[in-house]
PDB file of N, CA and C in Angstrom:
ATOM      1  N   UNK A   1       0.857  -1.162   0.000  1.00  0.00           N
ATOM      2  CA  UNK A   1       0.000   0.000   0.000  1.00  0.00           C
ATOM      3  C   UNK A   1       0.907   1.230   0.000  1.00  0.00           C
ATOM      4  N   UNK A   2       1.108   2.553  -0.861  1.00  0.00           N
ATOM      5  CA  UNK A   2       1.493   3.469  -0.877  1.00  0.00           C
ATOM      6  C   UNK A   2       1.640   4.022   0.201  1.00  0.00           C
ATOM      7  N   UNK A   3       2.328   5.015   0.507  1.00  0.00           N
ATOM      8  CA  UNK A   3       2.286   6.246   1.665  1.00  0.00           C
ATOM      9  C   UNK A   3       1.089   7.336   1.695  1.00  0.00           C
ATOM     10  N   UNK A   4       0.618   6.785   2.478  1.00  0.00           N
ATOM     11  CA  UNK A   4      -0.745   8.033   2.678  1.00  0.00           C
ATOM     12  C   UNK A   4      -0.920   8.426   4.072  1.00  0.00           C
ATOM     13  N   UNK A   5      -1.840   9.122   4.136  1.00  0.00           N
ATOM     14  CA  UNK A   5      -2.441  10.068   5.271  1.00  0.00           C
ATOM     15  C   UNK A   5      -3.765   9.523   5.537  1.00  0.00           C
ATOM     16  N   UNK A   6      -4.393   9.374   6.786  1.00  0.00           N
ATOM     17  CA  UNK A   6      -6.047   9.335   6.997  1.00  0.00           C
ATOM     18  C   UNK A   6      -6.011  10.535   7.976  1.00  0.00           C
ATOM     19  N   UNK A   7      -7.666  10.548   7.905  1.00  0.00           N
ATOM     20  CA  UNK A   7      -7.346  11.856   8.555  1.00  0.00           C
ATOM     21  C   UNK A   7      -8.063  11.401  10.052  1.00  0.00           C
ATOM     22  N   UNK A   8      -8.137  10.284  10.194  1.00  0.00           N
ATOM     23  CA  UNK A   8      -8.653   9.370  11.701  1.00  0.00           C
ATOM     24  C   UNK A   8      -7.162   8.033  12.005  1.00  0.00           C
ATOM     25  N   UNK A   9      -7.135   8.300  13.343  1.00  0.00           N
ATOM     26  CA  UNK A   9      -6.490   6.940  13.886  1.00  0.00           C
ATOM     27  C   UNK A   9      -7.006   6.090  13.455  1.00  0.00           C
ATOM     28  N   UNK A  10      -5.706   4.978  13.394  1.00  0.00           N
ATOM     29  CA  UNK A  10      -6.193   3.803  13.122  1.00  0.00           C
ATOM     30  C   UNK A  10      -5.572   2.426  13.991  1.00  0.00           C
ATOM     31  N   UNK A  11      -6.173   1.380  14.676  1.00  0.00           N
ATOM     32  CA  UNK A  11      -6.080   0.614  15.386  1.00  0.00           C
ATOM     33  C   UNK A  11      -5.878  -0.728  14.608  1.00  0.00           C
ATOM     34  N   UNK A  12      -4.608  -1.272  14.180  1.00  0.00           N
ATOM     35  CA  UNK A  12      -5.127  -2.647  13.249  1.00  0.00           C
ATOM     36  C   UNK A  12      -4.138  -4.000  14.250  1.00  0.00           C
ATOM     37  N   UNK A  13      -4.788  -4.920  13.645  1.00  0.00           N
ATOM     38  CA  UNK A  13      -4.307  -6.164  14.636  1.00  0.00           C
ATOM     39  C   UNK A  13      -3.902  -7.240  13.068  1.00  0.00           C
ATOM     40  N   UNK A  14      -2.833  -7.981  13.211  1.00  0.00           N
ATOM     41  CA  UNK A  14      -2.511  -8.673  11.909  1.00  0.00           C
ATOM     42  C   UNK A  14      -2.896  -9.830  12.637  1.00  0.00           C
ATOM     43  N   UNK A  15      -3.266 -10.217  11.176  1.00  0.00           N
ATOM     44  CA  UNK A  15      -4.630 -11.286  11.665  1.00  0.00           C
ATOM     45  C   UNK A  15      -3.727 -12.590  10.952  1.00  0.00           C
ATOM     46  N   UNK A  16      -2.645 -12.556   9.900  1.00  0.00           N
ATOM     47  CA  UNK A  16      -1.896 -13.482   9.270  1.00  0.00           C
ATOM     48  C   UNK A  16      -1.022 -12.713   8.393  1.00  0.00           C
ATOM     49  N   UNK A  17       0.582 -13.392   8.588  1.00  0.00           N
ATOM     50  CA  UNK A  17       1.480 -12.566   7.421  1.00  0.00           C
ATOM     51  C   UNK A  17       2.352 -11.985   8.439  1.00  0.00           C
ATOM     52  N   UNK A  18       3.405 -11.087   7.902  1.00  0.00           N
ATOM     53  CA  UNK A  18       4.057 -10.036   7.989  1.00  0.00           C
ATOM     54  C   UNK A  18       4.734  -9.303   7.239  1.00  0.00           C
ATOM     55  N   UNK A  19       4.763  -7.841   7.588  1.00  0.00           N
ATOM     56  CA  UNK A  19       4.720  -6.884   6.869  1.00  0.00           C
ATOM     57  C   UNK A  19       5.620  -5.864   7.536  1.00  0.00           C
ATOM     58  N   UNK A  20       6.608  -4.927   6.797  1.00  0.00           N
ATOM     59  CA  UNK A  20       7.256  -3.764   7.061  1.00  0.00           C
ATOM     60  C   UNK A  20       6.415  -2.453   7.038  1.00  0.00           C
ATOM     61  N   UNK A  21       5.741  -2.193   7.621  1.00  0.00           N
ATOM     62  CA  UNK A  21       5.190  -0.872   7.738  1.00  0.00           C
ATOM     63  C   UNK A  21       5.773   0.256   8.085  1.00  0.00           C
ATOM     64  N   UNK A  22       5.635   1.758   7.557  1.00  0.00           N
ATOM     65  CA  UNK A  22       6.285   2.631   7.641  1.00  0.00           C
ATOM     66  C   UNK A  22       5.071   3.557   8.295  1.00  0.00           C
ATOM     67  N   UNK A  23       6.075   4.361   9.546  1.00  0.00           N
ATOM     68  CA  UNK A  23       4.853   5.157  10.452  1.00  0.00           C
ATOM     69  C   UNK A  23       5.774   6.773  10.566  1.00  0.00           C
ATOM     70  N   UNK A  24       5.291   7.287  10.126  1.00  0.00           N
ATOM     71  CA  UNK A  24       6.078   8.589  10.171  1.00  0.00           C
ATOM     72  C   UNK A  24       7.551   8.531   9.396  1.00  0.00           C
ATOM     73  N   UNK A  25       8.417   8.542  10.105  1.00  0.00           N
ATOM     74  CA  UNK A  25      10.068   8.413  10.169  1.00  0.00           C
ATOM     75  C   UNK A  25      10.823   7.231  10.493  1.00  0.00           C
ATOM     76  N   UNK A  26       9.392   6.383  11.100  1.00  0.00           N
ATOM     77  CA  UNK A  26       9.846   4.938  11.844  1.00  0.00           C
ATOM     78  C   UNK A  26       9.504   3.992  10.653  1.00  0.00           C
ATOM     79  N   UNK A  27      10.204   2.503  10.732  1.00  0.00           N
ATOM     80  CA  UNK A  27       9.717   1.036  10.140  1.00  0.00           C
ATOM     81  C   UNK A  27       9.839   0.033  11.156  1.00  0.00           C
ATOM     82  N   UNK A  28       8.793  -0.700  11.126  1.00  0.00           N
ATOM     83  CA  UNK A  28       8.286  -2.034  11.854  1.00  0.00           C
ATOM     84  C   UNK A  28       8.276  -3.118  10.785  1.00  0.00           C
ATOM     85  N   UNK A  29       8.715  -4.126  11.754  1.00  0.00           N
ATOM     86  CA  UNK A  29       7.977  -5.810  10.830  1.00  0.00           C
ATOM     87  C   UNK A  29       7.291  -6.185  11.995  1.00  0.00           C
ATOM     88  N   UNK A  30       6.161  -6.619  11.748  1.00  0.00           N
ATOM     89  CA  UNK A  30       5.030  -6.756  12.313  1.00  0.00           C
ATOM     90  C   UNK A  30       4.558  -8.416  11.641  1.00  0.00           C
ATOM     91  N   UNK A  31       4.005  -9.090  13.104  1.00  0.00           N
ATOM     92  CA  UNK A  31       3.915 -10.477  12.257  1.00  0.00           C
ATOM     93  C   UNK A  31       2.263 -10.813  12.840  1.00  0.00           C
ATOM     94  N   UNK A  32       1.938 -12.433  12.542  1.00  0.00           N
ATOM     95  CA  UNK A  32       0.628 -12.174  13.116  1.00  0.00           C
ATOM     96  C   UNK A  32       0.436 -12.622  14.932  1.00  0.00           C
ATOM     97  N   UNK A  33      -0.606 -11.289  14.971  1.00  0.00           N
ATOM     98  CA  UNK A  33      -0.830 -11.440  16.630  1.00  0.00           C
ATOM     99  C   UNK A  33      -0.420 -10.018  17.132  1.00  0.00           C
ATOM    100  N   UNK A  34       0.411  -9.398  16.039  1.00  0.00           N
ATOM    101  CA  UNK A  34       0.637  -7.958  16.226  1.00  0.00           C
ATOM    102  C   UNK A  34      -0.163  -6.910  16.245  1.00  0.00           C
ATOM    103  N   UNK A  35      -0.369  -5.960  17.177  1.00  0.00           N
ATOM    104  CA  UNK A  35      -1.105  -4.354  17.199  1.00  0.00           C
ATOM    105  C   UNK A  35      -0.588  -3.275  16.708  1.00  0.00           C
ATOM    106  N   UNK A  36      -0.798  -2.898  15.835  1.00  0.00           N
ATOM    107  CA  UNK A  36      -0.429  -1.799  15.007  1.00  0.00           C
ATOM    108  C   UNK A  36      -1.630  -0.096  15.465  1.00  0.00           C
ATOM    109  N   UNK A  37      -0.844   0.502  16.049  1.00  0.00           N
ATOM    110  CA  UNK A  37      -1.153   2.435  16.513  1.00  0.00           C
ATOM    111  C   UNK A  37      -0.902   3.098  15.439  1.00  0.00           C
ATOM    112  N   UNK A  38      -1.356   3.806  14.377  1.00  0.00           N
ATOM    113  CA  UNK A  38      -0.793   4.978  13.414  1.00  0.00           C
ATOM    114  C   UNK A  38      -1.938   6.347  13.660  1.00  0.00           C
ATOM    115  N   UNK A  39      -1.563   6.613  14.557  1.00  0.00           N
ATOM    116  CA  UNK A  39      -2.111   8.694  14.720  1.00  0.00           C
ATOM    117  C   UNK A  39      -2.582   9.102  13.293  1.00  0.00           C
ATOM    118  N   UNK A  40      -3.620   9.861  13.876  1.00  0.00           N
ATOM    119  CA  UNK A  40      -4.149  10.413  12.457  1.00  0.00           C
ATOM    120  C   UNK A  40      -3.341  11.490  12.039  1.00  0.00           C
ATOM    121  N   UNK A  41      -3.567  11.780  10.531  1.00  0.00           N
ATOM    122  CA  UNK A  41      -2.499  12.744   9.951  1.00  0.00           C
ATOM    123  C   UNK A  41      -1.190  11.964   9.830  1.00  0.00           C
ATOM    124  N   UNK A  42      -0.531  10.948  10.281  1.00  0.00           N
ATOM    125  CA  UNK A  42       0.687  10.506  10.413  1.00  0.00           C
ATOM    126  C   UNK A  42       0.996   9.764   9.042  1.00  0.00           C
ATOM    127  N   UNK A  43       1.866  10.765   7.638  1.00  0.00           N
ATOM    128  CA  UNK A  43       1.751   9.270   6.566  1.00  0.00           C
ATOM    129  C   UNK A  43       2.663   7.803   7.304  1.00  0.00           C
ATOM    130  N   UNK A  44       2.170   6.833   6.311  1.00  0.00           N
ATOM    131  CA  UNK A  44       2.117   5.494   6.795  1.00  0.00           C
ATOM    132  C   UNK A  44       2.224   4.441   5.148  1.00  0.00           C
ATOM    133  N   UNK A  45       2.638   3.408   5.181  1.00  0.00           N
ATOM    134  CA  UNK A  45       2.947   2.184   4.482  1.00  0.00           C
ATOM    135  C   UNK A  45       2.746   1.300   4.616  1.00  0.00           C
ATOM    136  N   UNK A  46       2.388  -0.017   3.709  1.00  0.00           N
ATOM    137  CA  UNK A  46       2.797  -1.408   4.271  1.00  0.00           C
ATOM    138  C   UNK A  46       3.352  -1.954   2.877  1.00  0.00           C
ATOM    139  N   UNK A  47       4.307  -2.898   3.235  1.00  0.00           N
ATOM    140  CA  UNK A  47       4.836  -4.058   2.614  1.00  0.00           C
ATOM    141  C   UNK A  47       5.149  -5.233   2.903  1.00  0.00           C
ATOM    142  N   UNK A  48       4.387  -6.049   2.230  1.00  0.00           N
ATOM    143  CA  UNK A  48       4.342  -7.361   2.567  1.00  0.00           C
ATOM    144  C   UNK A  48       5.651  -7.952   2.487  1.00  0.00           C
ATOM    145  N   UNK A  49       6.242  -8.745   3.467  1.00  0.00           N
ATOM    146  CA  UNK A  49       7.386  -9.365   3.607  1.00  0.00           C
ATOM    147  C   UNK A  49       7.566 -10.618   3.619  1.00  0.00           C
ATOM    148  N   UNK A  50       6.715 -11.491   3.444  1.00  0.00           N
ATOM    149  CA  UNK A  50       6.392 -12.977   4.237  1.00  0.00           C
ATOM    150  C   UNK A  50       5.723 -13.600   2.841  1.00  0.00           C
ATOM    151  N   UNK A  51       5.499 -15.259   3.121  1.00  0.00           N
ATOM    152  CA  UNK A  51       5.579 -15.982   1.843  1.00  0.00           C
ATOM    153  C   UNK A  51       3.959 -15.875   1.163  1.00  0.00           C
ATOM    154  N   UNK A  52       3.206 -15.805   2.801  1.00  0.00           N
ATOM    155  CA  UNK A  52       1.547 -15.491   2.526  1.00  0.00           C
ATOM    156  C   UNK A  52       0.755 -14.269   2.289  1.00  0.00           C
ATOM    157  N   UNK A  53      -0.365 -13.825   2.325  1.00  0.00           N
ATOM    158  CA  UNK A  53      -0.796 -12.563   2.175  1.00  0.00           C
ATOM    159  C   UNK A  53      -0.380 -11.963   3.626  1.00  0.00           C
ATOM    160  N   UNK A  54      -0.587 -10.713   3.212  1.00  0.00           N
ATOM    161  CA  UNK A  54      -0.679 -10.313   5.146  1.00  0.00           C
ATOM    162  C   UNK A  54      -1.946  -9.414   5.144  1.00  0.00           C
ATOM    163  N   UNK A  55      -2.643  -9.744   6.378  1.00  0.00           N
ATOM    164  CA  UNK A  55      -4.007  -9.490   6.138  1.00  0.00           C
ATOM    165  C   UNK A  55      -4.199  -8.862   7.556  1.00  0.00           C
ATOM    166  N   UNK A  56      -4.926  -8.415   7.410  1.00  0.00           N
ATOM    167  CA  UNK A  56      -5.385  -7.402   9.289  1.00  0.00           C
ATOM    168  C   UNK A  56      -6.523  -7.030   9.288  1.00  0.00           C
ATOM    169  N   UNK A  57      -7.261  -6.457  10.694  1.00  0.00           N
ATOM    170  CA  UNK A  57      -8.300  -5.742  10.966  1.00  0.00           C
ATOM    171  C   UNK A  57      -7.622  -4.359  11.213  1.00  0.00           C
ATOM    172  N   UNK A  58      -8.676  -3.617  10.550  1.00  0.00           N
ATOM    173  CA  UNK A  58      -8.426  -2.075  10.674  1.00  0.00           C
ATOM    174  C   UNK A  58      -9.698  -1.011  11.021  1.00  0.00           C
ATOM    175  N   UNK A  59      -9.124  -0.489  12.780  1.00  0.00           N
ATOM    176  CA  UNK A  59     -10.510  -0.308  13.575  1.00  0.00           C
ATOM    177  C   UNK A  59      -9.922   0.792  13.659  1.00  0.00           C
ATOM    178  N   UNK A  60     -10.844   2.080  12.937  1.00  0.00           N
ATOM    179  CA  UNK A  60     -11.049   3.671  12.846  1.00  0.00           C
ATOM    180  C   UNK A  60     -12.445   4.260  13.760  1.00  0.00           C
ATOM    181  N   UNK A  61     -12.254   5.345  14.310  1.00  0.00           N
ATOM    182  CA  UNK A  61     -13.303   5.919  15.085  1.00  0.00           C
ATOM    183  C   UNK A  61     -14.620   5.937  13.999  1.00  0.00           C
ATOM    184  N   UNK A  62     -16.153   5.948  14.674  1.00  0.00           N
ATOM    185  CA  UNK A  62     -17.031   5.979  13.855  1.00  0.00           C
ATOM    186  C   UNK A  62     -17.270   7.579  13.132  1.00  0.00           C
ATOM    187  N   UNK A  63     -15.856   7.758  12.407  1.00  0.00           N
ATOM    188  CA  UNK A  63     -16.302   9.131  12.011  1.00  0.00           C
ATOM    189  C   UNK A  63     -15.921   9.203  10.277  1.00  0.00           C
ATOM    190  N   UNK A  64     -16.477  10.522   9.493  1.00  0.00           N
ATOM    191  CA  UNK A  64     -15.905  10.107   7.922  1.00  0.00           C
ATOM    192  C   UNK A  64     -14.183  10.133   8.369  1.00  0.00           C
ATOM    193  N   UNK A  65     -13.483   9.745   7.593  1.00  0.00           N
ATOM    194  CA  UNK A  65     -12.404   9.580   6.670  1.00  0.00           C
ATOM    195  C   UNK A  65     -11.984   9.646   5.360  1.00  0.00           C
ATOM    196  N   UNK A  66     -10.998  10.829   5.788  1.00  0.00           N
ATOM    197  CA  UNK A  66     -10.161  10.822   3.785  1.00  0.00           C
ATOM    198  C   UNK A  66      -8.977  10.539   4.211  1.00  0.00           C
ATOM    199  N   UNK A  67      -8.646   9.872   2.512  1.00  0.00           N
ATOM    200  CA  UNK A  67      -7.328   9.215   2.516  1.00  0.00           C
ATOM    201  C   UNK A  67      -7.182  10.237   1.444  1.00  0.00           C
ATOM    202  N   UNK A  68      -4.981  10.551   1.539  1.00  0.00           N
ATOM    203  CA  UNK A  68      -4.191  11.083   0.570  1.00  0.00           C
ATOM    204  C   UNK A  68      -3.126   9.923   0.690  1.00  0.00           C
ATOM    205  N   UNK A  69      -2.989   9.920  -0.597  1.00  0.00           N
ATOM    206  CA  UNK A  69      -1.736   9.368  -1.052  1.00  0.00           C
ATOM    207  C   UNK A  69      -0.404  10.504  -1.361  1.00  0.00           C
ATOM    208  N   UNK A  70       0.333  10.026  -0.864  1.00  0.00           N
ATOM    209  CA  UNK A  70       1.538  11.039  -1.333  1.00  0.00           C
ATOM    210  C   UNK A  70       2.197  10.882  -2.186  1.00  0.00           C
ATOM    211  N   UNK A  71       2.420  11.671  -2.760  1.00  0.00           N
ATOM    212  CA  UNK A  71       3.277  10.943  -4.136  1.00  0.00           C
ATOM    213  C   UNK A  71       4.730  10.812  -3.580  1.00  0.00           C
ATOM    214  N   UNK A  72       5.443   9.933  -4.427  1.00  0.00           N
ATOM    215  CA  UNK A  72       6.463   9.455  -4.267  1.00  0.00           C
ATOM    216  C   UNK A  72       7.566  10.891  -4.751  1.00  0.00           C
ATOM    217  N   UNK A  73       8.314  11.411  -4.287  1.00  0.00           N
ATOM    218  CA  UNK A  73       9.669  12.120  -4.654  1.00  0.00           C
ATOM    219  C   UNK A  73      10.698  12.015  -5.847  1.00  0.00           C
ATOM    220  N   UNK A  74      11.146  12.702  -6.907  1.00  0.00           N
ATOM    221  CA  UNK A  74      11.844  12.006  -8.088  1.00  0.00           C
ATOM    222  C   UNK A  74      13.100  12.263  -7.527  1.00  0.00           C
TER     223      UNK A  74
END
């Protein structure tokens, strides 16, 4: 998944897989059984690292949400 922005927290739990996710300035590998925190406004990533899909729940406040993608830098 690209680098983007939401404009709500997001709470996700990996449900199978692992993945390098990018949270601000930081990177994680995250496997399953893992809790994943990303602050709203904070851009963010994932890349799958592992032989299976990597798959998660992703629990946002009951409010709207927009997503930006950022573009990548030349």
């Amino acid at each position: 998944m690209p680098n983007h922005t939401n404009t709500l927290e997001h709470e996700q739990y990996v449900l199978r897989g692992r993945a390098r996710i990018g949270i601000g300035e930081e990177e994680f590998e995250v496997n399953t059984g893992d809790v994943v925190f990303i602050p709203e406004g904070v851009p963010h990533w994932y890349q799958n690292i592992g032989e299976e899909d990597f798959e998660f729940l992703c629990i946002i406040p009951n409010k709207p949400d927009e997503i930006k993608v950022i573009a990548k830098g030349c």
